[in-house]
Protein backbone atom coordinates (compact mmCIF):
# COMPACT_ATOMS: atom_id res chain seq x y z
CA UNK A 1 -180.83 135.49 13.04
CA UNK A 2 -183.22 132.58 14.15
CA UNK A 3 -180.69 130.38 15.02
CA UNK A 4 -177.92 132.85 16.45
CA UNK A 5 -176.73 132.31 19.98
CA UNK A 6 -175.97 136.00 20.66
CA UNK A 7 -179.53 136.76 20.19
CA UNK A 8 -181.36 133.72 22.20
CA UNK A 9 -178.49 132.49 24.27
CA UNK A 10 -176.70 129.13 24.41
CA UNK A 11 -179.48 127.00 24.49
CA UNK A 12 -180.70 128.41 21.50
CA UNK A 13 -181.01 124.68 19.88
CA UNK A 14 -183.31 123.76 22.92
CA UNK A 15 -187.64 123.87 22.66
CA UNK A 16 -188.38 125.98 25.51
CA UNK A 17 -192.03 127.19 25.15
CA UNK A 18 -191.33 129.34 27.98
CA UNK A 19 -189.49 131.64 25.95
CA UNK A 20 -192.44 133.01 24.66
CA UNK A 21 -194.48 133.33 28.20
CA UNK A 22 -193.56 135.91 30.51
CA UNK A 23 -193.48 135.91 34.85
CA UNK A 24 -197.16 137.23 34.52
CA UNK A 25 -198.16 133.70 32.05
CA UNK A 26 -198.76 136.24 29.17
CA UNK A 27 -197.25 135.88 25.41
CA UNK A 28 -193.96 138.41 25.51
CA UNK A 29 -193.34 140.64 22.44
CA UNK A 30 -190.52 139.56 20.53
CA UNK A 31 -188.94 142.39 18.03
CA UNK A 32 -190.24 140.89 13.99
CA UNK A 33 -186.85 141.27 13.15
CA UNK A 34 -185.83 138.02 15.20
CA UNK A 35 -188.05 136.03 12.90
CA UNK A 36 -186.49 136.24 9.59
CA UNK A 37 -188.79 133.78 7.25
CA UNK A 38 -191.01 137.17 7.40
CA UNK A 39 -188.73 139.91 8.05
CA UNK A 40 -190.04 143.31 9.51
CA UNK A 41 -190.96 146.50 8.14
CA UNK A 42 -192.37 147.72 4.84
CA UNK A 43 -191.28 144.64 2.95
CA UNK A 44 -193.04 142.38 5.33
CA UNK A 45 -194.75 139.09 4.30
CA UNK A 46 -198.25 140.50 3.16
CA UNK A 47 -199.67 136.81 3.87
CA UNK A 48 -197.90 136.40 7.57
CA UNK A 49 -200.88 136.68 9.35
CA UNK A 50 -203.05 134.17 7.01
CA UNK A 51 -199.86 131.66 7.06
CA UNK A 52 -199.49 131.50 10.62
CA UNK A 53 -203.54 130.80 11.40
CA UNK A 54 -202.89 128.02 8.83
CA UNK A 55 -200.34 126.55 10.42
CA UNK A 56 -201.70 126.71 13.77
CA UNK A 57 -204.97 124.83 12.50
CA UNK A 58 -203.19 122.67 10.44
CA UNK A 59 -200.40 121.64 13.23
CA UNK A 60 -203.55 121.65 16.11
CA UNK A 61 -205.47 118.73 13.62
CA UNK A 62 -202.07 116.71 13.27
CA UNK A 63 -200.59 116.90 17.05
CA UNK A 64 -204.23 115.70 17.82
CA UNK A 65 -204.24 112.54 15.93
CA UNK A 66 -200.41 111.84 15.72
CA UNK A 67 -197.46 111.39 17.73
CA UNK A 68 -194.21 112.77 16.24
CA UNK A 69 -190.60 111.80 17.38
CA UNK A 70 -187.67 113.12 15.55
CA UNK A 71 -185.59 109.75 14.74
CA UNK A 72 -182.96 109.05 17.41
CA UNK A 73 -179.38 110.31 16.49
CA UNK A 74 -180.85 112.26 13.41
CA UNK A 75 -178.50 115.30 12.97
CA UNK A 76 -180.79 118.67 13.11
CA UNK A 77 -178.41 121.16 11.30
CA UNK A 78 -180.12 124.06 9.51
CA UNK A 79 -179.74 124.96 6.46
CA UNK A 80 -178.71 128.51 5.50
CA UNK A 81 -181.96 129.46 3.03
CA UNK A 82 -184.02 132.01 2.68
CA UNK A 83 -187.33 128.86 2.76
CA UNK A 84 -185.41 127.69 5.52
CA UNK A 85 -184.72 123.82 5.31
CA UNK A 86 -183.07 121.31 7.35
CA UNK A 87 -179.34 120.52 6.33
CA UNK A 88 -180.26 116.57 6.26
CA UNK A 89 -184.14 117.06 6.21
CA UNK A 90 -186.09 116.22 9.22
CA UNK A 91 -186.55 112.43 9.44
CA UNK A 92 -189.63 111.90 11.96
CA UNK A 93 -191.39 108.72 13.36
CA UNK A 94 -195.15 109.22 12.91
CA UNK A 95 -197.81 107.15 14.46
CA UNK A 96 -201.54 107.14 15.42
CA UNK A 97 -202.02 108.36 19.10
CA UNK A 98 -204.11 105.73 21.05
């Protein structure tokens, strides 16, 4: 369901960070049943909340001190898992911001 166009459109492939942000520059709501690594429900994730405050300190610390670029022509083709991989993994160039 994360990746389906008939839920987020064509461009579903495309970063767009304004998804997320409605007219009024708030966070919109998004239904938890568009975000399946946790599902929605009474069988949600009991450690959602906790994982995504770790990733958002942990990604904050590395975007600060790093520059990421996916590797030109690298083929970004999800995997069908329930953990969610890449098809071909996720081959990155990493290197120290100036």
């Amino acid at each position: 369901m994360g990746r389906m166009e008939e839920i987020w459109g064509v461009d579903w492939m495309d970063f767009k960070p304004e998804r997320w942000i409605s007219k009024k520059m708030v966070v919109s709501h998004m239904p938890a049943y568009k975000f399946t690594a946790f599902m929605a429900g009474p069988r949600t994730c009991l450690g959602r909340k906790i994982a995504f405050v770790q990733m958002k300190a942990i990604a904050s610390c590395v975007l600060r001190r790093f520059k990421i670029e996916v590797v030109d022509g690298h083929p970004m083709v999800p995997d069908a898992s329930i953990l969610m991989f890449m098809k071909y993994g996720l081959k990155v160039r990493v290197s120290y911001r100036a």
